[in-house]
Protein backbone atom coordinates (compact mmCIF):
# COMPACT_ATOMS: atom_id res chain seq x y z
CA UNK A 1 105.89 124.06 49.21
CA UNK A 2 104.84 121.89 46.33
CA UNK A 3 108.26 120.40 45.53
CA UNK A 4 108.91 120.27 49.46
CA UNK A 5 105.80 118.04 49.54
CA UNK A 6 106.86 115.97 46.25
CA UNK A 7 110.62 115.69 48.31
CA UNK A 8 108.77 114.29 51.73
CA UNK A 9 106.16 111.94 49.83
CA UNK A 10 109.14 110.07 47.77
CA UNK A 11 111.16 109.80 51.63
CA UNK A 12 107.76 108.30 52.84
CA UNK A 13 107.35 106.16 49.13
CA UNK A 14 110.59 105.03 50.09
CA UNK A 15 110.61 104.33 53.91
CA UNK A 16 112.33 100.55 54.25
CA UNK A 17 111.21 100.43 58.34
CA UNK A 18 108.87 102.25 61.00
CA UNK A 19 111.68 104.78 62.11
CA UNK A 20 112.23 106.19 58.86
CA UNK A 21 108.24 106.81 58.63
CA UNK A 22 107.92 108.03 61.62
CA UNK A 23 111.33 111.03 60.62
CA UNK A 24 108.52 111.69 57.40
CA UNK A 25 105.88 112.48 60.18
CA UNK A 26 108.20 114.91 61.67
CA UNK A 27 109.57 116.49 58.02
CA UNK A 28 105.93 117.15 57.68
CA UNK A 29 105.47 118.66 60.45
CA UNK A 30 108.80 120.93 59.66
CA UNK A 31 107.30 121.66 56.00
CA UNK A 32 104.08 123.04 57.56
CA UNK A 33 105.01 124.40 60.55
CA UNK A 34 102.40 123.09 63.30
CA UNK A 35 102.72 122.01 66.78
CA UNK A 36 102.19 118.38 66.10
CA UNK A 37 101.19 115.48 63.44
CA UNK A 38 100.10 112.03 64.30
CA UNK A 39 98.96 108.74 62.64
CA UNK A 40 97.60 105.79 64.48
CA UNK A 41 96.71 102.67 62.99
CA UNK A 42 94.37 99.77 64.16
CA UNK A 43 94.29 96.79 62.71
CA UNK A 44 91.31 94.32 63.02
CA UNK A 45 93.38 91.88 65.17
CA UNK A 46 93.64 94.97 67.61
CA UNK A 47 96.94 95.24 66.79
CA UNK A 48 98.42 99.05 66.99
CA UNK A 49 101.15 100.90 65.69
CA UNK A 50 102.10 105.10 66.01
CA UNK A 51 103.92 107.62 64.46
CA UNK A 52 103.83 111.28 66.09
CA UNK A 53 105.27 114.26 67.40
CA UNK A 54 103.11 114.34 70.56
CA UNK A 55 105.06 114.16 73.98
CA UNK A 56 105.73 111.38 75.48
CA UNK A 57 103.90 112.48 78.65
CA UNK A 58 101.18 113.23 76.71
CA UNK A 59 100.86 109.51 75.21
CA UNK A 60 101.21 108.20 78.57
CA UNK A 61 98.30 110.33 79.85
CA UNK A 62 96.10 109.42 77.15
CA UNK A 63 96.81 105.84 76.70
CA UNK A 64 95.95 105.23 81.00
CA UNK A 65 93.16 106.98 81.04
CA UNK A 66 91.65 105.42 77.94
CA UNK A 67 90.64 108.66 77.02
CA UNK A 68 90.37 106.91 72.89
CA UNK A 69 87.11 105.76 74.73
CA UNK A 70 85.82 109.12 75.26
CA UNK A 71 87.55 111.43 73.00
CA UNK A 72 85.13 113.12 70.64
CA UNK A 73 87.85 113.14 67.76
CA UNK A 74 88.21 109.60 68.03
CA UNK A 75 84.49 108.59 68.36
CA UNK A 76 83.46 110.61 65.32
CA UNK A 77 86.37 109.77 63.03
CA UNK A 78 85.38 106.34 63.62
CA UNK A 79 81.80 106.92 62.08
CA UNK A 80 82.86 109.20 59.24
CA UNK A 81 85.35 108.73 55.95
CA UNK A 82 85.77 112.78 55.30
CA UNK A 83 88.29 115.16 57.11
CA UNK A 84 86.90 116.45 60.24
CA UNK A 85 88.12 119.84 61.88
CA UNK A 86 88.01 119.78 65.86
CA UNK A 87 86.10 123.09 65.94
CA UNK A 88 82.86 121.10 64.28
CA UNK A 89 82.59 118.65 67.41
CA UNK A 90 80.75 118.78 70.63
CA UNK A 91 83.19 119.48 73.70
CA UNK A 92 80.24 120.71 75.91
CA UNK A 93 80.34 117.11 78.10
CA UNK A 94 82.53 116.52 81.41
CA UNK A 95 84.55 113.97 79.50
CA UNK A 96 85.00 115.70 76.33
CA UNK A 97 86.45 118.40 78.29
CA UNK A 98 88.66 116.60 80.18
CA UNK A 99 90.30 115.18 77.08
CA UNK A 100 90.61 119.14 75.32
CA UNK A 101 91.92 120.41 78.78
CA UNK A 102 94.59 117.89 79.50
CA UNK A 103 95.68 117.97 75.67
CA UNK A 104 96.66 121.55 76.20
CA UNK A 105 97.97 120.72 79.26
CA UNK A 106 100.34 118.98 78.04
CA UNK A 107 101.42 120.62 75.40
CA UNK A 108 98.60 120.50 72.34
CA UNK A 109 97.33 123.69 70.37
CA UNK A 110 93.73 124.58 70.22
CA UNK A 111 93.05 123.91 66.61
CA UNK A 112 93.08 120.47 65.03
CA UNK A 113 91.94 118.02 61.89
CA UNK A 114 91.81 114.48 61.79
CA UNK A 115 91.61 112.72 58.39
CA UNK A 116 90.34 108.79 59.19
CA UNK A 117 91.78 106.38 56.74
CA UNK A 118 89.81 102.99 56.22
CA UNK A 119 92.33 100.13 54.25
CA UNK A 120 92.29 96.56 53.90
CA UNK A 121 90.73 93.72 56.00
CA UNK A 122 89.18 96.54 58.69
CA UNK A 123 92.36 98.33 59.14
CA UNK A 124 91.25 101.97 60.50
CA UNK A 125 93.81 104.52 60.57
CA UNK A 126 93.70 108.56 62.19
CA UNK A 127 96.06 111.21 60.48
CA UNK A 128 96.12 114.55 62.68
CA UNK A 129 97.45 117.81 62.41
CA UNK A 130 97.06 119.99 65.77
CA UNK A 131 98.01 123.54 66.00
CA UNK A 132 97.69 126.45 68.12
CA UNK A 133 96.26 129.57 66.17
CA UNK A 134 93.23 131.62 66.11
CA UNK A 135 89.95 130.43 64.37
CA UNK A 136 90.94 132.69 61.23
CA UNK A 137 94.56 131.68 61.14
CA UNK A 138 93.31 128.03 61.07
CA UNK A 139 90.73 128.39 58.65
CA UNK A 140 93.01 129.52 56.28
CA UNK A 141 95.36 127.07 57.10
CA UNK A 142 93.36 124.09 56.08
CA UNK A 143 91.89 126.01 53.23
CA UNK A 144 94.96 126.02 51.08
CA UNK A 145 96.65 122.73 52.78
CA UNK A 146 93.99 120.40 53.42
CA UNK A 147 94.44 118.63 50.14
CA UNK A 148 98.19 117.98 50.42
CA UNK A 149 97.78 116.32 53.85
CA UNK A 150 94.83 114.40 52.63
CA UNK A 151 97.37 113.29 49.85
CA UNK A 152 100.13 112.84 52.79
CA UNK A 153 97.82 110.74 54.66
CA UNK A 154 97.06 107.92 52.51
CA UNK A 155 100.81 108.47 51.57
CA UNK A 156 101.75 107.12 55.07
CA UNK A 157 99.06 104.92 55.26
CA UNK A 158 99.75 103.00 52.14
CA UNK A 159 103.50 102.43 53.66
CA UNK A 160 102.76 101.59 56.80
CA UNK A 161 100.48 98.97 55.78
CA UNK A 162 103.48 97.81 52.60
CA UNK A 163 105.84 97.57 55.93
CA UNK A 164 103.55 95.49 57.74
CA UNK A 165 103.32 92.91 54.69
CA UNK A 166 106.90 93.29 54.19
CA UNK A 167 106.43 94.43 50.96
CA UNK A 168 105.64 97.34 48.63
CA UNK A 169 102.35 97.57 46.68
CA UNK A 170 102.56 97.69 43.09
CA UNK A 171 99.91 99.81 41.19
CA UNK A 172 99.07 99.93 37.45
CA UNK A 173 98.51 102.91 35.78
CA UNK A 174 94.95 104.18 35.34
CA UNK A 175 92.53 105.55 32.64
CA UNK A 176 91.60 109.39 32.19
CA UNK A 177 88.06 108.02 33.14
CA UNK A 178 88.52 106.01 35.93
CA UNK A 179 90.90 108.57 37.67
CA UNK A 180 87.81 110.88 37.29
CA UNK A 181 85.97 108.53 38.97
CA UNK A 182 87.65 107.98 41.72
CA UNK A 183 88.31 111.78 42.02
CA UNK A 184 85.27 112.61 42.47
CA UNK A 185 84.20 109.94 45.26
CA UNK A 186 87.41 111.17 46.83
CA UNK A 187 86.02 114.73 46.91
CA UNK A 188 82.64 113.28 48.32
CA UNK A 189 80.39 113.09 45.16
CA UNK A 190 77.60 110.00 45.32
CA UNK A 191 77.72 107.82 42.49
CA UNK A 192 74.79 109.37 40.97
CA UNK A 193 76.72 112.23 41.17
CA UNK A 194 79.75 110.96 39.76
CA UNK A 195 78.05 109.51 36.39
CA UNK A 196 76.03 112.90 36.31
CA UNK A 197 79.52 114.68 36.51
CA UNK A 198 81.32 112.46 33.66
CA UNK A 199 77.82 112.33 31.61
CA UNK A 200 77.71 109.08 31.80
CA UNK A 201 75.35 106.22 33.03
CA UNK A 202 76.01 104.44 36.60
CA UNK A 203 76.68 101.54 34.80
CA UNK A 204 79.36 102.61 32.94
CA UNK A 205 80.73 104.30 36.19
CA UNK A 206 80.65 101.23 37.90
CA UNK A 207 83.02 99.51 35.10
CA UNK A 208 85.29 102.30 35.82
CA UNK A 209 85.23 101.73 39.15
CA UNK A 210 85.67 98.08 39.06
CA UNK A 211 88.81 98.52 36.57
CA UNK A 212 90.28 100.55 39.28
CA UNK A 213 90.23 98.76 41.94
CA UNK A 214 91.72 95.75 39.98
CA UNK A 215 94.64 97.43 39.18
CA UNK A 216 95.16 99.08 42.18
CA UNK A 217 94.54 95.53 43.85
CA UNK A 218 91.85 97.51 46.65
CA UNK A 219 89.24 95.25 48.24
CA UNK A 220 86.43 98.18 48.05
CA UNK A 221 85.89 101.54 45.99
CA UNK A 222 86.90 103.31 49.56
CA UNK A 223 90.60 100.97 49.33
CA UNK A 224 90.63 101.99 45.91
CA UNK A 225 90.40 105.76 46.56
CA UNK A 226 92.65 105.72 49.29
CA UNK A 227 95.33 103.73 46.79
CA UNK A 228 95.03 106.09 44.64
CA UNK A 229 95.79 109.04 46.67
CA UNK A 230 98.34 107.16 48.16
CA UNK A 231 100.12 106.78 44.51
CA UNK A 232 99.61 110.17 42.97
CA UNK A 233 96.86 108.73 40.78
CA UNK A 234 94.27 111.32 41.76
CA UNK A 235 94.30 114.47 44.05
CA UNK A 236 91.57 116.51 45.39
């Protein structure tokens, strides 16, 4: 699975338009074997753009009823930066319901996990993977693949974004001690936790910090991050 993963990140490296990206969404979906994968990007302007393996019908559903309005997934992705499994959410209200039901209506599994994605100049991105399984089967799904689709995400992020400019993003390489850093923010560690981590002083963390994002060229420690796992630099 690794070098399957390795094979499908360089396709997605090297996507020159959308269609190609969106034939990486579907290898990935191949490589792991579940009912569906989707990412869906926002810009700031409002502007939108899709890759997934959803039906069409589906889509069409979702999109008139503005269930994005409504839909728990969506509404708490928004708030959060960490991976978020479906089974953690409230589906107890009318609404939420409505949105679960006709999902596996038309065609969704039972299970899902939504990774958001936060890039440049408000860009907010969602990276799904939906499955039908039992609550154990999942569990141990994510448990050993989580990381590789956090890795995919930003992956597909990255290039959608390089597409959108036109061009692809060139990274420098980075220190042992500022890919610790941004490791461990990437795994969810505090800053204080960080330093205490790498034995060092906030202070000094925050030079690391700041040296990464230059040569990654991120506006924020969260663009920086998300570079990063885009490129290989760090994994979790």
């Amino acid at each position: 699975m690794a070098r399957k993963l390795d094979d499908i990140l360089e396709r997605l490296g090297q996507a020159a338009d959308p269609s190609q990206l969106e034939a990486g969404i579907f290898a990935l979906r191949e490589a792991y074997d579940v009912e569906h994968l989707v990412y869906h990007s926002v810009k700031s302007s409002g502007d939108q753009w899709a890759a997934l393996t959803y039906p069409a019908d589906w889509v069409e559903v979702y999109t008139a009823e503005r269930f994005q309005t409504v839909d728990p997934v969506v509404l708490s992705c928004f708030r959060g930066f960490r991976p978020l499994d479906w089974k953690s959410l409230d589906w107890s209200g009318r609404a939420a319901r409505t949105v679960l039901g006709e999902g596996i209506a038309h065609g969704l599994g039972n299970q899902g996990v939504s990774l958001p994605i936060r890039g440049p100049s408000g860009q907010f991105a969602l990276f799904t993977v939906n499955h039908a399984a039992r609550d154990d089967s999942w569990a141990r799904f994510t448990a050993s693949c989580l990381n590789d689709l956090v890795l995919a995400a930003h992956y597909v992020n990255e290039r959608a974004l390089a597409l959108d400019a036109g061009e692809t993003p060139r990274h420098g390489a980075l220190s042992p001690r500022e890919a610790d850093a941004l490791t461990l923010l990437a795994a969810g560690r505090s800053r204080a936790q960080a330093a205490d981590a790498l034995k060092i002083s906030e202070h000094t963390l925050r030079v690391y910090i700041e040296g990464a994002r230059h040569k990654l060229g991120a506006l924020n420690t969260t663009h920086a991050v998300a570079n990063a796992l885009a490129n290989g630099l760090i994994g979790l």
